[in-house]
Protein backbone atom coordinates (compact mmCIF):
# COMPACT_ATOMS: atom_id res chain seq x y z
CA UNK A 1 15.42 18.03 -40.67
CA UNK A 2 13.27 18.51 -37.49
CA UNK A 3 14.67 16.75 -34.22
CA UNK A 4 12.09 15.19 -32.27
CA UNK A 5 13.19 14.18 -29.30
CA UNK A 6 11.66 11.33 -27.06
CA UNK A 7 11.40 9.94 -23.60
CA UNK A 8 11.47 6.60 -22.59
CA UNK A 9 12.30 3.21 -25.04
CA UNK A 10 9.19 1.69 -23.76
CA UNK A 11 6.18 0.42 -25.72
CA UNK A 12 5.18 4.04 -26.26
CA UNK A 13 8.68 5.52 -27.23
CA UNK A 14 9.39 2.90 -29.65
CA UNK A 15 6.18 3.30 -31.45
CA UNK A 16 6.80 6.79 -31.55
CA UNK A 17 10.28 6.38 -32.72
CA UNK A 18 9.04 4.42 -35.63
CA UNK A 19 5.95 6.91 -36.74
CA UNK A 20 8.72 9.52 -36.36
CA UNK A 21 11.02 7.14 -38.86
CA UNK A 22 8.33 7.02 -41.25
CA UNK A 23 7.57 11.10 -41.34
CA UNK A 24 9.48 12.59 -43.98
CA UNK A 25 11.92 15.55 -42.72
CA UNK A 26 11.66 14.29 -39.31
CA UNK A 27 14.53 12.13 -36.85
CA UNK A 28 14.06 11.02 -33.80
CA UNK A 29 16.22 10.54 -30.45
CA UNK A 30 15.17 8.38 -28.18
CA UNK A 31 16.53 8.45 -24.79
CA UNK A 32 16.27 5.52 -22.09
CA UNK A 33 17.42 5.02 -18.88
CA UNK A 34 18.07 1.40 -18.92
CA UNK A 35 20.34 -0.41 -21.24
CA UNK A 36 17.61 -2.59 -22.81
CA UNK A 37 14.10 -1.31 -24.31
CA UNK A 38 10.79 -2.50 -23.33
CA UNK A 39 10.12 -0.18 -20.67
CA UNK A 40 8.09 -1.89 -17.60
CA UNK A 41 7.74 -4.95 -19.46
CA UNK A 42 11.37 -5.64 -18.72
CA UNK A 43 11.11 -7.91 -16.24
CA UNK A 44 13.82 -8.05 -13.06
CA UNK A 45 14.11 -9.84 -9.41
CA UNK A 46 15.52 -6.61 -8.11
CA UNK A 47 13.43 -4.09 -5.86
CA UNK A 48 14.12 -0.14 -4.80
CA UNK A 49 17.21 0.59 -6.97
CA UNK A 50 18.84 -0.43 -9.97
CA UNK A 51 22.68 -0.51 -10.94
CA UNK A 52 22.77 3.03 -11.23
CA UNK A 53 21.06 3.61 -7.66
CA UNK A 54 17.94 4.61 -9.32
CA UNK A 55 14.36 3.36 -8.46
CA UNK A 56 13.61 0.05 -10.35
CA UNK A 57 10.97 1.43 -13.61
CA UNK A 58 9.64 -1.93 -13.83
CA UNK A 59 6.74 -3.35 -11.68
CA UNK A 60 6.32 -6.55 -13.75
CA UNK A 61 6.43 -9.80 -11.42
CA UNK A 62 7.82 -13.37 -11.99
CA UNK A 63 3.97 -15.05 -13.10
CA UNK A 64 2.46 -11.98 -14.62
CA UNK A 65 0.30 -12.57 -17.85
CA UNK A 66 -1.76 -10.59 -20.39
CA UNK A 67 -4.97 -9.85 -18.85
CA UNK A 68 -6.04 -8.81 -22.53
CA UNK A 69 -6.00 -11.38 -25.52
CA UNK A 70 -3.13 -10.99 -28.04
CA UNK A 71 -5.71 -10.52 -30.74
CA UNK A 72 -6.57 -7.20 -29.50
CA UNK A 73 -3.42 -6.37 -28.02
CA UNK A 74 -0.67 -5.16 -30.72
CA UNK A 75 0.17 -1.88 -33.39
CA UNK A 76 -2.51 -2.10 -36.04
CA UNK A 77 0.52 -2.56 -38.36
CA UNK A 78 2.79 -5.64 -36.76
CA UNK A 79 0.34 -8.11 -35.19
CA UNK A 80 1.70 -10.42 -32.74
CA UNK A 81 2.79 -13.90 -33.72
CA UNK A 82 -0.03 -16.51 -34.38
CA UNK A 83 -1.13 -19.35 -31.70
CA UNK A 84 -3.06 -20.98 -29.42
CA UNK A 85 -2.79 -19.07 -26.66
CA UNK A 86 -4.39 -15.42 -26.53
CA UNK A 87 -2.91 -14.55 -22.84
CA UNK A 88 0.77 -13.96 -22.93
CA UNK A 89 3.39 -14.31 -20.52
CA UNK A 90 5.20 -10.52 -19.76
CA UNK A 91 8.30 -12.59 -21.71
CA UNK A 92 6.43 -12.92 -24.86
CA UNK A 93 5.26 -9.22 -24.63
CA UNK A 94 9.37 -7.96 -23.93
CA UNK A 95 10.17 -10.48 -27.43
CA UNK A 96 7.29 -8.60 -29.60
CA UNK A 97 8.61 -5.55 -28.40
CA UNK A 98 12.35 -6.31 -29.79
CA UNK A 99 10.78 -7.63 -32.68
CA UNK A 100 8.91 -4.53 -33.40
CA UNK A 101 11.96 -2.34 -32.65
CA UNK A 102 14.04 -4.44 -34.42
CA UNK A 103 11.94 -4.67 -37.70
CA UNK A 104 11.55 -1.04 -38.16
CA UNK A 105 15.46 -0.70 -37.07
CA UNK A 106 15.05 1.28 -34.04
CA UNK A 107 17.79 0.11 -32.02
CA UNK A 108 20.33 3.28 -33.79
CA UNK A 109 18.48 5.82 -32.46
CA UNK A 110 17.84 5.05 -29.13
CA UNK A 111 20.52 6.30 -26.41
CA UNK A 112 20.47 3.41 -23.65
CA UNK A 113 21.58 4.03 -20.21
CA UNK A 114 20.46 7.87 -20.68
CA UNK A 115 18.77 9.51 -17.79
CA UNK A 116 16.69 12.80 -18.32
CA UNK A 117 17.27 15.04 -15.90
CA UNK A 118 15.78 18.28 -17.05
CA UNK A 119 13.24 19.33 -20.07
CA UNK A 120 12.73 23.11 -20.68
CA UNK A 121 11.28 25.07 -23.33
CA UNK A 122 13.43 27.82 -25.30
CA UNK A 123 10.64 30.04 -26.77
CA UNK A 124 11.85 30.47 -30.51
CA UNK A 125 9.03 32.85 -31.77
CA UNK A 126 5.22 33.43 -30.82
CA UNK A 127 3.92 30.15 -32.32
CA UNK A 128 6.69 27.94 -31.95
CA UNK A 129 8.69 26.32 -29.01
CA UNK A 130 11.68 23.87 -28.84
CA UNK A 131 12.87 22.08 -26.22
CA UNK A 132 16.23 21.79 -24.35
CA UNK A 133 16.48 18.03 -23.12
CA UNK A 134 19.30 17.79 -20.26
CA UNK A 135 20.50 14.00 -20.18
CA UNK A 136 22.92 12.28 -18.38
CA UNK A 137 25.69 8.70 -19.85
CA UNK A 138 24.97 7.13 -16.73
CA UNK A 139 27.71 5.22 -17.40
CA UNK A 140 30.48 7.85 -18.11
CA UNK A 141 28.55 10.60 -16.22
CA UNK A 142 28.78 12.86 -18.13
CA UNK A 143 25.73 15.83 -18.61
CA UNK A 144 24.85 16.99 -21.85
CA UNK A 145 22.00 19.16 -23.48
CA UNK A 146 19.94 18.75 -26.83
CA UNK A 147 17.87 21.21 -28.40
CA UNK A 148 14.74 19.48 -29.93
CA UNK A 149 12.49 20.66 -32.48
CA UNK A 150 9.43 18.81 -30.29
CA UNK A 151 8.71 16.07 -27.92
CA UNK A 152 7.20 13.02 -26.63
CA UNK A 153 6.66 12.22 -23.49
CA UNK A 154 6.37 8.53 -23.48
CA UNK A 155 7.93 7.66 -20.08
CA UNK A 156 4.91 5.15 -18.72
CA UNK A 157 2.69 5.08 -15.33
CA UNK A 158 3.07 2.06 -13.42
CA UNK A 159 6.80 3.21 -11.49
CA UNK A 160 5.73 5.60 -9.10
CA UNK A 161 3.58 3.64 -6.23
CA UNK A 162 0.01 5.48 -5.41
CA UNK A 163 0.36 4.64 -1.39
CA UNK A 164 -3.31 5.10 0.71
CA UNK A 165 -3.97 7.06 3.96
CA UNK A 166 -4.81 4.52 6.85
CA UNK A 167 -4.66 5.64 10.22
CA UNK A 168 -2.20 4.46 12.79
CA UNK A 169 -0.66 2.07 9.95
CA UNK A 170 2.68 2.75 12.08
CA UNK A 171 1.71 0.75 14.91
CA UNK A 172 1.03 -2.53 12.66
CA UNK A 173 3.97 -4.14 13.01
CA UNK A 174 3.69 -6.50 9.65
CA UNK A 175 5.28 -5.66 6.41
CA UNK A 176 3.88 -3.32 4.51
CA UNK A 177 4.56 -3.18 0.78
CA UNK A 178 3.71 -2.47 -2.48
CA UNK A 179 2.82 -4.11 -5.46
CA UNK A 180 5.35 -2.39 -7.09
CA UNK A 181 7.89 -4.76 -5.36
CA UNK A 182 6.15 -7.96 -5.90
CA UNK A 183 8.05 -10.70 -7.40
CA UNK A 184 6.62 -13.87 -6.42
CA UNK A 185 4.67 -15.31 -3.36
CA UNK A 186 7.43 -17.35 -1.82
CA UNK A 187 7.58 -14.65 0.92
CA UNK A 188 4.50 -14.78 2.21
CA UNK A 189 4.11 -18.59 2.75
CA UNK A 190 1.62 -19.60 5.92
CA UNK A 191 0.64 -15.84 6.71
CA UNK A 192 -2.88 -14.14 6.77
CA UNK A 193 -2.44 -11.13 3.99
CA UNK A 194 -4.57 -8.03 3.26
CA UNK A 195 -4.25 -7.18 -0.55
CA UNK A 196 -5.75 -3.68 -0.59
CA UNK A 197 -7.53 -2.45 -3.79
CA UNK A 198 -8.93 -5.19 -6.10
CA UNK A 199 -8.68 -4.16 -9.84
CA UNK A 200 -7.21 -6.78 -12.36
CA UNK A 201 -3.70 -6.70 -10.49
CA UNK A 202 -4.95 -7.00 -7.19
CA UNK A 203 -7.63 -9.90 -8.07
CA UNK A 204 -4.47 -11.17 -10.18
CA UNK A 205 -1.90 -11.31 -6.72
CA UNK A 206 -4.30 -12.17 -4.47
CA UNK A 207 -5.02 -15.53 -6.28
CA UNK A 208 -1.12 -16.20 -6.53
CA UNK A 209 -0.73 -15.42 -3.05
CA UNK A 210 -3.26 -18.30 -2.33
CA UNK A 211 -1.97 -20.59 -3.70
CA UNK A 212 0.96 -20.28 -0.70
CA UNK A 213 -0.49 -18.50 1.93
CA UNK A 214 -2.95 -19.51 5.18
CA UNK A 215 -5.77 -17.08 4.37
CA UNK A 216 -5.93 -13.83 1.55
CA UNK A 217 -8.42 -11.11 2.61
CA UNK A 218 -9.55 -9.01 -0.39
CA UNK A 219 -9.88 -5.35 1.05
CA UNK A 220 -11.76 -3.14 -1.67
CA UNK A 221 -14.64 -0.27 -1.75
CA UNK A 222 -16.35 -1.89 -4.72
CA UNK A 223 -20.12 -1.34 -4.78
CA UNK A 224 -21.00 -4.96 -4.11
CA UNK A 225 -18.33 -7.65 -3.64
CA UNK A 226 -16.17 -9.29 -6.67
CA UNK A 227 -18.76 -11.73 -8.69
CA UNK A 228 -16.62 -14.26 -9.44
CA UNK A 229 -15.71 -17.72 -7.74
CA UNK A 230 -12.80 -17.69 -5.28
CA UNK A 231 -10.15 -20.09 -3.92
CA UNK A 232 -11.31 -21.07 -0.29
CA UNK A 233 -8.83 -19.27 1.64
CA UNK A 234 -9.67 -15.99 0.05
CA UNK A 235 -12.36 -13.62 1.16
CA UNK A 236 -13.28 -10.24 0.51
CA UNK A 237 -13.66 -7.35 3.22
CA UNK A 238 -14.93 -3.66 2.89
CA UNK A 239 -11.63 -1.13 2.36
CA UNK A 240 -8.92 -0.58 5.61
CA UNK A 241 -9.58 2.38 7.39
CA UNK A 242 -6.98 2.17 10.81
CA UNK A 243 -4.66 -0.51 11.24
CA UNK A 244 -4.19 -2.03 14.92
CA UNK A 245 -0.81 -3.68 16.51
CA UNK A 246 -2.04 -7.18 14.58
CA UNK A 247 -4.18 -6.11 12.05
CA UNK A 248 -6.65 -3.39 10.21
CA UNK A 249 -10.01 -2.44 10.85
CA UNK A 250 -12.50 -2.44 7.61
CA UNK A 251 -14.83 -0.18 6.27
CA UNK A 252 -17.90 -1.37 7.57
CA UNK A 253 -16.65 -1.69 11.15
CA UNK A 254 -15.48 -5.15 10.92
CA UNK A 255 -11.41 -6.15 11.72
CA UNK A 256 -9.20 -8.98 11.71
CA UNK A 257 -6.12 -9.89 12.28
CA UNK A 258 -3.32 -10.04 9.45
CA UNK A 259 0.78 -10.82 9.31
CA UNK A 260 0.90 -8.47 6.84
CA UNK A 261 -0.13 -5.70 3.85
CA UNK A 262 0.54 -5.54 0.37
CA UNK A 263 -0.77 -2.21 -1.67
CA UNK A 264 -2.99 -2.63 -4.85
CA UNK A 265 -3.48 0.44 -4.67
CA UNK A 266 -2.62 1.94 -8.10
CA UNK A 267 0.61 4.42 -9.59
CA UNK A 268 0.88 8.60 -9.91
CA UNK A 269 1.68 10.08 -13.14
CA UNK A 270 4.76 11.57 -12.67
CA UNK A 271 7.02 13.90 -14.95
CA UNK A 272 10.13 14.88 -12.40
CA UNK A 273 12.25 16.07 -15.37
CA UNK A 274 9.77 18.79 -15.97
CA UNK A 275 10.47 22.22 -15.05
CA UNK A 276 7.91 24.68 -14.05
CA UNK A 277 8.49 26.59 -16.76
CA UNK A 278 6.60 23.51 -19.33
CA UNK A 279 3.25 24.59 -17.63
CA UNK A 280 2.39 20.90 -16.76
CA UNK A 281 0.81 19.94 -13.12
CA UNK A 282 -0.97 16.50 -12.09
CA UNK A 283 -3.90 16.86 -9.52
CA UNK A 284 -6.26 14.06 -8.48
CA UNK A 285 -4.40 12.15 -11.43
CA UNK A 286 -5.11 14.65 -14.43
CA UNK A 287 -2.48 16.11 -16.35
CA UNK A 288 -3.02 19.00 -17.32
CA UNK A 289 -3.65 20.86 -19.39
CA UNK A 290 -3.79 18.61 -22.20
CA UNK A 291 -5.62 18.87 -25.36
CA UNK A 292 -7.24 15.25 -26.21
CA UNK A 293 -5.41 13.73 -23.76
CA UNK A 294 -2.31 14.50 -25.39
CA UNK A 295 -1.01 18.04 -26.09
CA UNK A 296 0.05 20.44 -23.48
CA UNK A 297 -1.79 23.76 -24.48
CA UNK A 298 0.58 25.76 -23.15
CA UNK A 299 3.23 24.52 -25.43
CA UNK A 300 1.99 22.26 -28.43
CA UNK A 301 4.85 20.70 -29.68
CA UNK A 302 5.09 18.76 -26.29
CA UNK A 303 2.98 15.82 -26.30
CA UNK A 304 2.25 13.04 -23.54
CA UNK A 305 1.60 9.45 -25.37
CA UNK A 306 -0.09 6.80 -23.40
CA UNK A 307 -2.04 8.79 -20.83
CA UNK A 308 -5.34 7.19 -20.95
CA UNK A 309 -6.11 4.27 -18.90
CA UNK A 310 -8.29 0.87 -19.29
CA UNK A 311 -7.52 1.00 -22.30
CA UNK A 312 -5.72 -1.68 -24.65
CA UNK A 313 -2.40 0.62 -24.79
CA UNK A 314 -0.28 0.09 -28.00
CA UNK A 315 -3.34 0.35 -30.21
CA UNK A 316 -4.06 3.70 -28.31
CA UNK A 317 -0.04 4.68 -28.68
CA UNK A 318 -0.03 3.87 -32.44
CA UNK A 319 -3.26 6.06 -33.11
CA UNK A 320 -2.15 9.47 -30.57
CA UNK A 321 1.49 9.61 -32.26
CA UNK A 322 0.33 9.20 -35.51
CA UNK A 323 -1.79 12.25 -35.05
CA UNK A 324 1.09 13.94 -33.38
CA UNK A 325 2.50 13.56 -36.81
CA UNK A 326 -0.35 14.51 -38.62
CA UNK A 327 0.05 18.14 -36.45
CA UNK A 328 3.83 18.84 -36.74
CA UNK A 329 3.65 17.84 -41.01
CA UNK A 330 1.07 20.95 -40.68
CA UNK A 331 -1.66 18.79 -42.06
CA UNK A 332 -3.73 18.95 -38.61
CA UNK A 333 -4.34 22.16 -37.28
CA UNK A 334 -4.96 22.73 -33.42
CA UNK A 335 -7.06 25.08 -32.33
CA UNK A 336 -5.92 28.38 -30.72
CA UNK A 337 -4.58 27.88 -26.50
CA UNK A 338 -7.71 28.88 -25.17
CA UNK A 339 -9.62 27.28 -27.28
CA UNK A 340 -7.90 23.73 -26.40
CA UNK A 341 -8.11 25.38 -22.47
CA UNK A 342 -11.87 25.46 -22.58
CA UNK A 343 -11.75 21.75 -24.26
CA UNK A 344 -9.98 20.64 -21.52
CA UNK A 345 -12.05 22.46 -18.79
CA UNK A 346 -15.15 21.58 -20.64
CA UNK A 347 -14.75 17.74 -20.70
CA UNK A 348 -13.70 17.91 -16.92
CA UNK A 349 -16.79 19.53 -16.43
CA UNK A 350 -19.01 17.18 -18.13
CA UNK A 351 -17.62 14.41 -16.65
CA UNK A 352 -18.40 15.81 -13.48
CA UNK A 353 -21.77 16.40 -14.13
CA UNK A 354 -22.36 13.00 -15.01
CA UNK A 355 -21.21 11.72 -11.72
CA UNK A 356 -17.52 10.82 -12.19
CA UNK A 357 -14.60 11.50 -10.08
CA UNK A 358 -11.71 13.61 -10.96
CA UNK A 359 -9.69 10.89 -10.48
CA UNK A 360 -11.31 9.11 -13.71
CA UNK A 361 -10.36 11.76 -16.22
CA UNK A 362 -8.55 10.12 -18.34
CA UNK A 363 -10.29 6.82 -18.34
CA UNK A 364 -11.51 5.90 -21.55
CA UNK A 365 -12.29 2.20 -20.96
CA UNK A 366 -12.41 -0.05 -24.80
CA UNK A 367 -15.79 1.87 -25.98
CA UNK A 368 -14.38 5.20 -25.07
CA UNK A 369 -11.40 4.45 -26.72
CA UNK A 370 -12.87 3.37 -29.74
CA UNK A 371 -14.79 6.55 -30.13
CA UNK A 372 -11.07 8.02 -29.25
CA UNK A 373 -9.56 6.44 -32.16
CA UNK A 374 -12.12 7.00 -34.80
CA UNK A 375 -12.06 10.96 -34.20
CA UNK A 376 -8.29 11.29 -34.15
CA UNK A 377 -8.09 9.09 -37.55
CA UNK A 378 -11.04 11.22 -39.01
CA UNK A 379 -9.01 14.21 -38.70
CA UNK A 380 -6.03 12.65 -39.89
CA UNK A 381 -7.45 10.88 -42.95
CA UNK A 382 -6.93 7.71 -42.26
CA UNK A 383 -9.57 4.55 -42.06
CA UNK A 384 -9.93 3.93 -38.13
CA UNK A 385 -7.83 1.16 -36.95
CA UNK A 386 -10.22 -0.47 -34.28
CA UNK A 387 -12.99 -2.64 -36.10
CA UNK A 388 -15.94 -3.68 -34.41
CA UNK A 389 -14.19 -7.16 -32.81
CA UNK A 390 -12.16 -5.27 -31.62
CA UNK A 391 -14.78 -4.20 -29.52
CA UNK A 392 -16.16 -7.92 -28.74
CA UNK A 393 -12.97 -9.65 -27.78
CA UNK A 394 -12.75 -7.06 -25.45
CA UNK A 395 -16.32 -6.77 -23.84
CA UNK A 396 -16.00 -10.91 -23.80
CA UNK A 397 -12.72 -10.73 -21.98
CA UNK A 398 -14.31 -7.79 -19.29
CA UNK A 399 -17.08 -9.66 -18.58
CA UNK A 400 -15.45 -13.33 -17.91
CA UNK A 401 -12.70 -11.46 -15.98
CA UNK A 402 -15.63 -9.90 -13.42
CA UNK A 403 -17.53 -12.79 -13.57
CA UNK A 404 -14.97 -15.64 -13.77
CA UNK A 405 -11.79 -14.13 -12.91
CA UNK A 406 -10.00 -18.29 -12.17
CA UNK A 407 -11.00 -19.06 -15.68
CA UNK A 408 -10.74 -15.94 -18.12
CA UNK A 409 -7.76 -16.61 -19.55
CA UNK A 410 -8.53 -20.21 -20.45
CA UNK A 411 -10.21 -19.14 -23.40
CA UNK A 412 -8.65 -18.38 -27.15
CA UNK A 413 -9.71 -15.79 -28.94
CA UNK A 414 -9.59 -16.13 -33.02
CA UNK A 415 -10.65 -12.78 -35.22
CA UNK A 416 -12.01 -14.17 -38.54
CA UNK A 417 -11.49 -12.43 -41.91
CA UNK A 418 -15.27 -11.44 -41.93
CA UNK A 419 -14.65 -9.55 -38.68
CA UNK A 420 -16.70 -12.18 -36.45
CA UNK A 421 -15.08 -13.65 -33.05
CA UNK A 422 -13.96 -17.17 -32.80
CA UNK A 423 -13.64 -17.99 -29.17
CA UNK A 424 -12.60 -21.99 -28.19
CA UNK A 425 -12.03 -23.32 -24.28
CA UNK A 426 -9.62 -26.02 -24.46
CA UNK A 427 -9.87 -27.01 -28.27
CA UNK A 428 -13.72 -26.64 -28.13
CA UNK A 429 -15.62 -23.85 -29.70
CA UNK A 430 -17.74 -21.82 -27.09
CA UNK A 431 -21.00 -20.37 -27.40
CA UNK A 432 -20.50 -16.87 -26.18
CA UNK A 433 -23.79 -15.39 -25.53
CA UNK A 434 -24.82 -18.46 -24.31
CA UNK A 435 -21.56 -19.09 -22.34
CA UNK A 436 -21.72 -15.67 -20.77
CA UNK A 437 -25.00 -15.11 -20.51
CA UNK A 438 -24.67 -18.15 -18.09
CA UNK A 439 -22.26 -16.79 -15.94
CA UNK A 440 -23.96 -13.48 -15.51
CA UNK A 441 -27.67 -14.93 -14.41
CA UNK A 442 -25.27 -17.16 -12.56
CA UNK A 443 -23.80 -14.33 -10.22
CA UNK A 444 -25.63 -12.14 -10.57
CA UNK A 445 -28.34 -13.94 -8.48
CA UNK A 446 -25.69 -15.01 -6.12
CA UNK A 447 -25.15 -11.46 -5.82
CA UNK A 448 -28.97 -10.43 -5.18
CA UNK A 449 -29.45 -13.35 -2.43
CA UNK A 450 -25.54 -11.58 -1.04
CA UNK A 451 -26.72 -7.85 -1.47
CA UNK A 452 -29.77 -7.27 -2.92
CA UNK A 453 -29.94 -3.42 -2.20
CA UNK A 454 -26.02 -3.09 -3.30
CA UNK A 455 -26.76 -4.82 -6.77
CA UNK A 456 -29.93 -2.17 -7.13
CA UNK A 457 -27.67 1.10 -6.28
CA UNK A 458 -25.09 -0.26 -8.20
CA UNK A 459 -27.38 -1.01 -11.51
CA UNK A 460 -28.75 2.47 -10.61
CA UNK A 461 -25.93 4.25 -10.62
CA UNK A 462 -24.55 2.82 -13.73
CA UNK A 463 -28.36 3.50 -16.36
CA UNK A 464 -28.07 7.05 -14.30
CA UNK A 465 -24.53 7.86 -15.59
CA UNK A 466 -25.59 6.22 -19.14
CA UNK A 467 -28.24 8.14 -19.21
CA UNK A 468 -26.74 11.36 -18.71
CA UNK A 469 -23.49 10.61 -20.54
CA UNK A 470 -26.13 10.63 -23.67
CA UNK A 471 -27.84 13.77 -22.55
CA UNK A 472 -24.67 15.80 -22.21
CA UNK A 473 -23.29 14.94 -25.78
């Protein structure tokens, strides 16, 4: 009986606990730090520590829903519960999570209130490494070590807050938090707030913190400003660059005066229990070296679940542990270290020359991740999971976020049996194309009139990288 051990009880650890389950010879242990599982959909008030004086995992707030519909969200094998309404609240997500762990009777092997501490690899022969997992009760305190057979990493990437450069922030003398900490918007009643960095969670904050405060200033580097319709009180402004006594000065020279900052600004992957010796570094927000995403070359029976981003995530867990299986049954091969090396170097590469940043590595966005799936379940035999609505629901659901972010998750999503998309806006059916297609033309030319030349580089920019994207495969 192999021991495979596993970190975190989060949405990635309990799917890999129950692949493991199902894998004949195999048992898993799951260890997680808090006493509940769920990982950072486990909502709490609390900020900075937690009852063991360690920093809160969670960065879930009070209002948060679902920017993706249920329909696309959930394991290929345990959908989420019917109804009306495709956006969940972060409750409903934490109650399909204990339903999943509880149907496929999880709970026993997970060791609550366990804190990793230290993960090193005890070299058994040339092709072959376990793992020695040093935990800590942090309850009784007491220190203990496990010898696994392999591992999963499956300890999440929204904890550890990515905090921005700005010169002479010191001398603003406003609060100056993260989104990390956010719980509600009682706190910043009446003031005049930067949000800095406006990706789903930022747009998502800023329009909560509208609804309380005197004025909401967007700050963001975006090619041409946010499409959609605003609340009044909320504008957008080119990215801080130096912060004064009273308030920030923008990218494009502008400034204005603020009460206060709150960060947008994104999370590090981070893997403190690591020891040198596991041959794992992050730089510019790869980790590497991994072998699709997943694998550290170095040692292959160490895997990372859940790296990719903009992505719909448990789908994308259920697929990467599955083949995970797939390689320690022996019926998936990996290629030789270098060869997986010169994967790795080789897809940085190309994605260079095609004009991204580092930074973007592992972003696979819906399409990408699509592709993703269908060439992992190729090599492990299996029919691909992701059909093509899954596809649609989610280029709908892009588009009316960017181009009608107040409204986007009015609308209910239905997948049909003959694949097809139902989509209704309170109890009517909607006319996608027609529906969207609106919106576009809609701001779009407000856009044009706003920033013609912006709209141009931006469109530019985007054929240029399609174009090359197709010449490099």
């Amino acid at each position: 009986m192999k021991l495979v051990g596993v970190i975190g009880a989060g949405a990635a650890g309990l799917c890999a606990a129950r692949h493991i389950l199902a894998t004949r010879g195999m048992s898993p242990v799951v260890w997680e730090k808090s006493l509940q599982s769920g990982g950072t959909w486990v909502y709490t008030p609390q900020r900075g520590k937690d009852e063991f004086d360690l920093p809160i995992h969670s960065s879930i707030y009070e209002n948060l829903k679902t920017n993706l519909p249920k329909e696309v969200m959930g394991f290929p094998d345990f959908p989420f519960p019917s109804g009306e309404e495709s956006f969940l609240h972060h409750s409903q997500v934490l109650q399909y999570l204990d339903s999943y762990a509880e149907h496929y009777n999880l709970h026993p092997h997970i060791k609550y209130g366990h804190f990793v501490e230290e993960v090193k690899p005890v070299k058994q022969d040339e092709s072959y490494t376990a793992w020695d997992i040093t935990v800590r009760d942090l309850e009784s305190k007491k220190v203990f070590t496990t010898t696994c057979d392999a591992l999963l990493v499956c300890n999440g990437h929204y904890s550890l807050p990515q905090m921005p450069e700005i010169k002479d922030i010191d001398k603003f003398h406003g609060p100056k938090s993260h989104s990390h900490d956010y719980r509600e918007p009682s706190p910043y009643k009446d003031s005049k707030v930067v949000v800095l960095g406006a990706s789903a969670s930022g747009l998502d904050i800023a329009l909560e913190l509208a609804t309380v405060a005197k004025e909401v200033l967007i700050s963001h580097n975006h090619p041409v400003p946010i499409p959609s319709e605003l609340p009044p009180n909320v504008r957008q402004v080119r990215g801080v660059v130096s912060a004064t006594e009273n308030g920030f000065v923008f990218g494009d020279g502008s400034s204005a005066e603020a009460d206060m900052i709150l960060y947008c600004t994104g999370y590090h992957f981070t893997f403190p229990f690591l020891t040198e010796d596991c041959g794992i570094t992050v730089e510019d927000r790869i980790v590497k070296p991994l072998y699709k995403h997943l694998f550290n070359t170095k040692y292959p029976s160490m895997a990372f679940i859940g790296i990719p981003f903009q992505v719909c995530p448990f789908p994308l867990f259920d697929i990467q542990v599955q083949y995970v299986m797939a390689v320690l049954k022996g019926v998936v091969s990996l290629p030789p270290r270098e060869k997986m090396d010169d994967a790795f170097v080789s897809h940085l590469h190309k994605q260079r020359r095609i004009g991204y940043a580092d930074k973007s590595y592992h972003q696979l966005t819906p399409h990408g991740q699509i592709n993703y799936t269908n060439e992992l379940s190729a090599q492990i035999g299996i029919v691909p999971p992701l059909k093509s609505s899954f596809g649609s629901v989610n280029l709908f659901t892009a588009l009316r976020l960017v181009f009608s972010f107040t409204l986007f998750r009015k609308y209910q999503y239905r997948i049909e049996s003959d694949g097809s998309v139902m989509v209704r806006l309170d109890g009517r059916k909607v006319n996608t194309v027609l529906s969207i297609g609106w919106l576009v033309v809609k701001h779009t030319s407000r856009l044009l009139l706003h920033d013609f030349f912006g709209v141009i580089k931006l469109t530019t920019s985007f054929l240029s990288k399609k174009l090359k994207s197709l010449f490099f495969n």
